[in-house]
Protein backbone atom coordinates (compact mmCIF):
# COMPACT_ATOMS: atom_id res chain seq x y z
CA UNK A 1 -42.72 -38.19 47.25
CA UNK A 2 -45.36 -39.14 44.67
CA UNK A 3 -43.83 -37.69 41.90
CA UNK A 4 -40.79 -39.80 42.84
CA UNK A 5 -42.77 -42.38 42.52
CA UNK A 6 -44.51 -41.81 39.73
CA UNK A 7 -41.30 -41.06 37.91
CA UNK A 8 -39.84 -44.54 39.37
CA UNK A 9 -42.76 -46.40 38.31
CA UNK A 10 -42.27 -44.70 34.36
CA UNK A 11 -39.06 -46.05 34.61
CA UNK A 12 -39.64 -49.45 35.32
CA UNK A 13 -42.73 -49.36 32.56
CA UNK A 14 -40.61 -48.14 29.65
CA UNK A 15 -37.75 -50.40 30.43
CA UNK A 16 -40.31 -53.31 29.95
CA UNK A 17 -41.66 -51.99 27.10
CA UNK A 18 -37.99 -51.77 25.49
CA UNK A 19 -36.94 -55.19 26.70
CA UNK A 20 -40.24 -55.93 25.33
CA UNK A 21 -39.27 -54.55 21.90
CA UNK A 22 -36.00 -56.32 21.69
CA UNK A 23 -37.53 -59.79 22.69
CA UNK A 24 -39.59 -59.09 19.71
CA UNK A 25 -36.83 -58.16 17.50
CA UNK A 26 -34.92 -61.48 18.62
CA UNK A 27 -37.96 -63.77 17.15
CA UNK A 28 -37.55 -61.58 13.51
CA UNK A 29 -33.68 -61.76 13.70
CA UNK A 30 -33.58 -65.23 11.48
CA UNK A 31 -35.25 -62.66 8.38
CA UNK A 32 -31.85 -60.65 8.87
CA UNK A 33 -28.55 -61.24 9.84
CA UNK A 34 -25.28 -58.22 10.26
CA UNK A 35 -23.58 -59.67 7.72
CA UNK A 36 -26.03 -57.67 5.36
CA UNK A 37 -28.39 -60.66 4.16
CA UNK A 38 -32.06 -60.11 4.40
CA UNK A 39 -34.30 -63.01 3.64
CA UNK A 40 -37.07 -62.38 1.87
CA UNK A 41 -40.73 -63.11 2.20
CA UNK A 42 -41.67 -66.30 0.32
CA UNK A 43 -44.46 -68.90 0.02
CA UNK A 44 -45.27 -72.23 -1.49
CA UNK A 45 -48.29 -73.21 -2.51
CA UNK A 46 -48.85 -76.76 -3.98
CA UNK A 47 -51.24 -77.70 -6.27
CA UNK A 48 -52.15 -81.57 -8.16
CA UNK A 49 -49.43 -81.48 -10.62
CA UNK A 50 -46.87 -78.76 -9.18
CA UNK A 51 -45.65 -76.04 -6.91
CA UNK A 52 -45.55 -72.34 -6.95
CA UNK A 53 -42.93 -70.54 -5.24
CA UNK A 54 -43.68 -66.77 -4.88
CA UNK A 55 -40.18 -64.76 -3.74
CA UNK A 56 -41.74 -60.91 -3.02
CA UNK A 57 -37.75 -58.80 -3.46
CA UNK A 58 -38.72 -55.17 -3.35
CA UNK A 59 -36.09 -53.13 -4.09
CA UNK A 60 -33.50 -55.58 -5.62
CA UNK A 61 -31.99 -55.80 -8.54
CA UNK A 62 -33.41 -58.61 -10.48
CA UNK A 63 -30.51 -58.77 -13.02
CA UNK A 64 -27.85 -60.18 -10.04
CA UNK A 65 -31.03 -62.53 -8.99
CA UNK A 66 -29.26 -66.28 -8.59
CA UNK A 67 -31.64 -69.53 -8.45
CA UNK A 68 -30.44 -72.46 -7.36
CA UNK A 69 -31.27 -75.97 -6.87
CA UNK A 70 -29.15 -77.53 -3.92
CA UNK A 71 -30.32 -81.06 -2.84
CA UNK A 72 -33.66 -80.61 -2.23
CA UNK A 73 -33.25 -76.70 -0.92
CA UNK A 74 -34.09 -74.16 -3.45
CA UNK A 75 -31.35 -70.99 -3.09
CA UNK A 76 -32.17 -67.70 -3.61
CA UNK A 77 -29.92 -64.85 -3.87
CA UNK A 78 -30.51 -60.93 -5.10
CA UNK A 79 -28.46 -57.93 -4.54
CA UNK A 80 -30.25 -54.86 -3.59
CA UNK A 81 -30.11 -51.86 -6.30
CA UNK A 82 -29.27 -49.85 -2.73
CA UNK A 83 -27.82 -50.39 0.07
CA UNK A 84 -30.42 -50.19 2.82
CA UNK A 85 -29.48 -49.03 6.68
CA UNK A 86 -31.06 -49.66 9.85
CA UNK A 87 -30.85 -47.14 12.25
CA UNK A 88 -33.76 -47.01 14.19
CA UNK A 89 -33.53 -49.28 17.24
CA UNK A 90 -30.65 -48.52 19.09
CA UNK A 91 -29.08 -51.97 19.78
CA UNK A 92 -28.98 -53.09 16.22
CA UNK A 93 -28.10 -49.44 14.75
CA UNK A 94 -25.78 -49.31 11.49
CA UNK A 95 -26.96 -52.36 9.86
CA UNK A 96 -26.35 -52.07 6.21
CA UNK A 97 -28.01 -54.58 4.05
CA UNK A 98 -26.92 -55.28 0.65
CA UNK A 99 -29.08 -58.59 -0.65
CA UNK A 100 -31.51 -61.45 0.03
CA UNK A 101 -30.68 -64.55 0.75
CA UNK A 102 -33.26 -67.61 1.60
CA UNK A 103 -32.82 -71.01 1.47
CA UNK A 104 -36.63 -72.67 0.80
CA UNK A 105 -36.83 -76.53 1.02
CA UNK A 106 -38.71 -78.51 -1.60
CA UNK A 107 -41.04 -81.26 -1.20
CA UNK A 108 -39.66 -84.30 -1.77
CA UNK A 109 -41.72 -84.47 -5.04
CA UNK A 110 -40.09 -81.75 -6.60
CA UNK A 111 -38.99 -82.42 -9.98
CA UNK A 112 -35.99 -80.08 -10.12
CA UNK A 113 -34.92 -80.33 -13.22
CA UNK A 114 -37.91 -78.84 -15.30
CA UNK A 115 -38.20 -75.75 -12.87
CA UNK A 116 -39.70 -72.51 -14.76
CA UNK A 117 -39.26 -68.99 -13.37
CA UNK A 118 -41.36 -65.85 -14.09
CA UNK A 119 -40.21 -62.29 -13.15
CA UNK A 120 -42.42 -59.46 -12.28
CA UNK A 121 -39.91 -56.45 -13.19
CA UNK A 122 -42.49 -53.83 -11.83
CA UNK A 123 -43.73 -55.68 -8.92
CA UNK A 124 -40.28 -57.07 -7.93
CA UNK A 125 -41.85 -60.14 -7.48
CA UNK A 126 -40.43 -63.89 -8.93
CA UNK A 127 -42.94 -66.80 -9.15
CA UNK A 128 -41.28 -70.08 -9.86
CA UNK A 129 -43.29 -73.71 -10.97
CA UNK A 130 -41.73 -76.67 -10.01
CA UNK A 131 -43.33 -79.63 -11.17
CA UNK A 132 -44.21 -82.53 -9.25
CA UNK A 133 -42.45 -86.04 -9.90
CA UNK A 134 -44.99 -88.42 -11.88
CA UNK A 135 -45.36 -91.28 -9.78
């Protein structure tokens, strides 16, 4: 009887554990989507005069890389130079993604039509300067 139990009591544990895991994978699922769109990780920092965007795309290529200025939403889009899978949880096995996608609002301040961008070919990384409106 106690190994019954014992064995019972395992089961429970790693059933919480996995429903554990998934609740945690829910919270990340707005970085990635099945449709094959990852977003990537991005910051702004502001300073006195402007704003630096910093896009981190490893693995992309940067020549399909797609800024855009929509409203006050900055778009960024970059196909990967492979196709990446995700196989190792079993409920969201056979994920293929193919590109980044984010959407990053701008401060109201933004002045969107002098926007600069840098690219870091090596690094994979894209810094972009967006000036601040003079007021």
């Amino acid at each position: 009887m106690e190994f019954e139990e014992f064995f019972e009591r395992m089961r429970r544990r790693v059933r919480e554990l996995f429903e554990e895991i998934e609740s945690e994978f829910e919270t990340m699922r707005s970085m990635w989507g099945i449709s094959g769109e990852l977003e990537p990780l991005s910051s702004i920092n502001a300073y006195p005069d402007h704003y630096e965007v910093y896009v981190d795309l490893p693995y992309s290529d940067l020549d399909s890389l797609s800024i855009e200025v929509r409203g006050h939403k900055l778009v960024i889009e970059c196909r990967l130079k492979n196709e990446l899978e995700f196989n190792r949880w079993y409920r969201y096995r056979g994920i293929k993604f193919r590109k980044y996608y984010t959407e990053l609002t701008l401060p109201p301040d933004s002045d969107v039509s002098n926007i600069k961008i840098e690219r870091n070919e090596i690094r994979k990384l894209i810094r972009i300067i967006i000036p601040r409106k003079k007021t």
